[in-house]
C-alpha atoms as a PDB file:
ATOM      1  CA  UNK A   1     148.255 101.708 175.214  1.00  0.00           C
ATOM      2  CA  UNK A   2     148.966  98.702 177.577  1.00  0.00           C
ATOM      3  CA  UNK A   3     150.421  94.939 175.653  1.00  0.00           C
ATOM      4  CA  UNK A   4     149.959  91.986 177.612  1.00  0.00           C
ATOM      5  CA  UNK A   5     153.006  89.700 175.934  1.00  0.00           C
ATOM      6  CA  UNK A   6     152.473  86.140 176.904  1.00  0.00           C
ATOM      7  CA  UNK A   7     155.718  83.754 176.285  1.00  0.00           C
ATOM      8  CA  UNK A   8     155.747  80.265 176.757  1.00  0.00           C
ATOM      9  CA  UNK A   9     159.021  78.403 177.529  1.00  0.00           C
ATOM     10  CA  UNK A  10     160.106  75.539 175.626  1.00  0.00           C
ATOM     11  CA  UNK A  11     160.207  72.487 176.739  1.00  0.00           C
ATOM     12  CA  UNK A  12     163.571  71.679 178.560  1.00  0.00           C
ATOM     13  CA  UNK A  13     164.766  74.968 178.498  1.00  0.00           C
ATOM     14  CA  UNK A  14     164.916  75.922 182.080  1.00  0.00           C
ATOM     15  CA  UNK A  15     168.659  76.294 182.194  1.00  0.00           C
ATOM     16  CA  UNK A  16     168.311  78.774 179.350  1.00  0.00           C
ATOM     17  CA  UNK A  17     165.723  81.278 181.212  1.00  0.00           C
ATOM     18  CA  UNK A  18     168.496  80.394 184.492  1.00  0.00           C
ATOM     19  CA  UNK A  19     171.168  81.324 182.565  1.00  0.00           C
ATOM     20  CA  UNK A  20     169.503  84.488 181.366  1.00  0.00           C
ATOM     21  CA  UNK A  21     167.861  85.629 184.268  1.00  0.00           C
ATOM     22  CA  UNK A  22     170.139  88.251 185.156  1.00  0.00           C
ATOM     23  CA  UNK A  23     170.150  90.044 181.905  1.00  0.00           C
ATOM     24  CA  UNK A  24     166.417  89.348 181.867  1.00  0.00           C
ATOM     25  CA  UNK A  25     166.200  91.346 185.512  1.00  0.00           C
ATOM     26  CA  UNK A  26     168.223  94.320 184.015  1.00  0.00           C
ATOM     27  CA  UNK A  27     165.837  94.642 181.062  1.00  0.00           C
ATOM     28  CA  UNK A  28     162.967  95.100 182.741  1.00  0.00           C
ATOM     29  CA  UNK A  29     164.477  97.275 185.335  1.00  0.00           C
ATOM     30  CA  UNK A  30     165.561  99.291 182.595  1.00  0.00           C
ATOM     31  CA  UNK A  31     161.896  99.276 181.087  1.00  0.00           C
ATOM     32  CA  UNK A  32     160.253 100.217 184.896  1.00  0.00           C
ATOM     33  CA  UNK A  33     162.852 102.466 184.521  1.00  0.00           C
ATOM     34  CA  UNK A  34     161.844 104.396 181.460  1.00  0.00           C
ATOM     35  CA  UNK A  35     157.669 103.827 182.355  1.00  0.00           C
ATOM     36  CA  UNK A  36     157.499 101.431 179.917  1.00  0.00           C
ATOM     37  CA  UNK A  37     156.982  98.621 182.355  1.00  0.00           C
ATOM     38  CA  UNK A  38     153.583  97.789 184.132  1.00  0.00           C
ATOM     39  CA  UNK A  39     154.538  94.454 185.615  1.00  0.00           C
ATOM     40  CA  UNK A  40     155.790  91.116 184.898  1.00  0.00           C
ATOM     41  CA  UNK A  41     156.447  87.833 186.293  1.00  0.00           C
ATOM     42  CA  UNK A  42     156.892  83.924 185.722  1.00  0.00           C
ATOM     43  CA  UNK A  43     153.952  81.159 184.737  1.00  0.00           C
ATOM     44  CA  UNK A  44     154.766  78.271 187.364  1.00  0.00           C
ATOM     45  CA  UNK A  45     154.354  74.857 185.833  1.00  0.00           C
ATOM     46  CA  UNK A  46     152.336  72.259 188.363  1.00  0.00           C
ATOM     47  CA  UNK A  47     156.151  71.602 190.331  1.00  0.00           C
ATOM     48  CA  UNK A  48     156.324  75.355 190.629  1.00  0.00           C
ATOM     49  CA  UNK A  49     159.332  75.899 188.523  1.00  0.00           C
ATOM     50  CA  UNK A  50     158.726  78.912 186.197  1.00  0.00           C
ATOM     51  CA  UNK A  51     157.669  78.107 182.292  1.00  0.00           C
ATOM     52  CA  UNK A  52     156.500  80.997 180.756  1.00  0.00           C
ATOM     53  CA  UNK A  53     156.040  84.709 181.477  1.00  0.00           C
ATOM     54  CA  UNK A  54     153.511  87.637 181.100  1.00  0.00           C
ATOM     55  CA  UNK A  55     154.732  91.084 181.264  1.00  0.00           C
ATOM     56  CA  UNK A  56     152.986  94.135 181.026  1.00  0.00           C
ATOM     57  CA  UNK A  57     154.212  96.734 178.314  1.00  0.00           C
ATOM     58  CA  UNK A  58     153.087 100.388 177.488  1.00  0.00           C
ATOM     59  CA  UNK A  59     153.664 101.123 173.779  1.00  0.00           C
ATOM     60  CA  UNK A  60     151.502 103.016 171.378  1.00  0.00           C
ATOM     61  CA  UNK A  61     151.179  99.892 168.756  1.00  0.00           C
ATOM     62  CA  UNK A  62     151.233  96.344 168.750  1.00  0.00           C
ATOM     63  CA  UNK A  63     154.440  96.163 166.663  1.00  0.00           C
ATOM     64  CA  UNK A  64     156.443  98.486 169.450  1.00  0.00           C
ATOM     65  CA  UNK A  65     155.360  96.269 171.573  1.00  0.00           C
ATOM     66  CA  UNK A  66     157.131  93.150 169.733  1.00  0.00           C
ATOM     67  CA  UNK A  67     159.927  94.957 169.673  1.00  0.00           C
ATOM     68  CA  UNK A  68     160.237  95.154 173.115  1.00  0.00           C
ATOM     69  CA  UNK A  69     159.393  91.453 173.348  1.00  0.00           C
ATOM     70  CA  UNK A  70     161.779  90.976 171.044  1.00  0.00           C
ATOM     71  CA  UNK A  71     164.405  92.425 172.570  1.00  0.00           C
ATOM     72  CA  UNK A  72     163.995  90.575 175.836  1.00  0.00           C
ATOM     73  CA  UNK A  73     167.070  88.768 176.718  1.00  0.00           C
ATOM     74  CA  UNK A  74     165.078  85.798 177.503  1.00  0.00           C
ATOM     75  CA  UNK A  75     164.004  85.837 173.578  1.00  0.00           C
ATOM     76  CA  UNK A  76     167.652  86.830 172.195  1.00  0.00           C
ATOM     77  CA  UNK A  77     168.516  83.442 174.193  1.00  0.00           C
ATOM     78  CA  UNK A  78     165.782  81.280 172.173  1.00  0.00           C
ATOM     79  CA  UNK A  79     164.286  80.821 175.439  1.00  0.00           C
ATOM     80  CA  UNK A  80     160.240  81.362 174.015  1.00  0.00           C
ATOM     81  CA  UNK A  81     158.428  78.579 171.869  1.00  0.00           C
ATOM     82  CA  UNK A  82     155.814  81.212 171.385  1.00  0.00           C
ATOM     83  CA  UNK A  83     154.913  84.654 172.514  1.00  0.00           C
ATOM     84  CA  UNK A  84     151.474  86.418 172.271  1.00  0.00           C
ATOM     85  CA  UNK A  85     151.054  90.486 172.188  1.00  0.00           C
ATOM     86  CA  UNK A  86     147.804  91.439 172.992  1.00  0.00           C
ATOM     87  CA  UNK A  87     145.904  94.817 173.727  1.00  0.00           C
ATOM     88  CA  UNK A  88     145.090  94.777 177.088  1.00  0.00           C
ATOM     89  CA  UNK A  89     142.325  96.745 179.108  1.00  0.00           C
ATOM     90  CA  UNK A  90     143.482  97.071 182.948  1.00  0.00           C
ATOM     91  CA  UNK A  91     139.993  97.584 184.586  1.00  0.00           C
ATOM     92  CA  UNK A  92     140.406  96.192 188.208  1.00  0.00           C
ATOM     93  CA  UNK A  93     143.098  97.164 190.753  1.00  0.00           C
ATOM     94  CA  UNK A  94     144.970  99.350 188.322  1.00  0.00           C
ATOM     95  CA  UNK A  95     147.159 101.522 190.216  1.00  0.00           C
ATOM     96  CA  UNK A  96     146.873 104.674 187.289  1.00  0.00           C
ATOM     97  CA  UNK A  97     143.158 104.403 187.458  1.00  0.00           C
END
């Protein structure tokens, strides 16, 4: 089943998800790496400057799928005021259809 897990930044914390990025980059490589990955990528805040993220997860609950999120460097760092897992339906331009 595919998560959509939708983190917002906090406020101010842009130096956080800078400082993290790396270790960030490696998880999800490690993810794509395993399958487990579908895609994932910054929100942009109205200067462009990223403040969030959505990433795509394959899990077979909602809970794996936390865990996943949860292991994220970016939310070990405290980076995320909130994060979202949701079931997600990939209709349109899905390259497994």
């Amino acid at each position: 089943m595919l998560f959509a897990v939708l983190c917002k930044d906090k406020p101010g914390h842009l130096n956080t998800r800078m400082e993290t990025r790396a270790a960030h980059l490696e998880y999800l490589n490690k993810l794509n790496a395993e399958g487990t990955l579908s895609m994932a990528g910054p929100f942009l805040d109205t200067e462009g400057k990223p403040c969030g993220s959505l990433v795509m997860v394959k899990a077979d609950t909602a809970q794996a799928a936390r865990a996943l999120a949860d292991a994220d460097p970016y939310a070990r760092a405290g980076l995320f005021e909130s994060v979202e897992i949701k079931p997600f339906n990939w209709v349109f331009n899905n390259p497994e259809a």
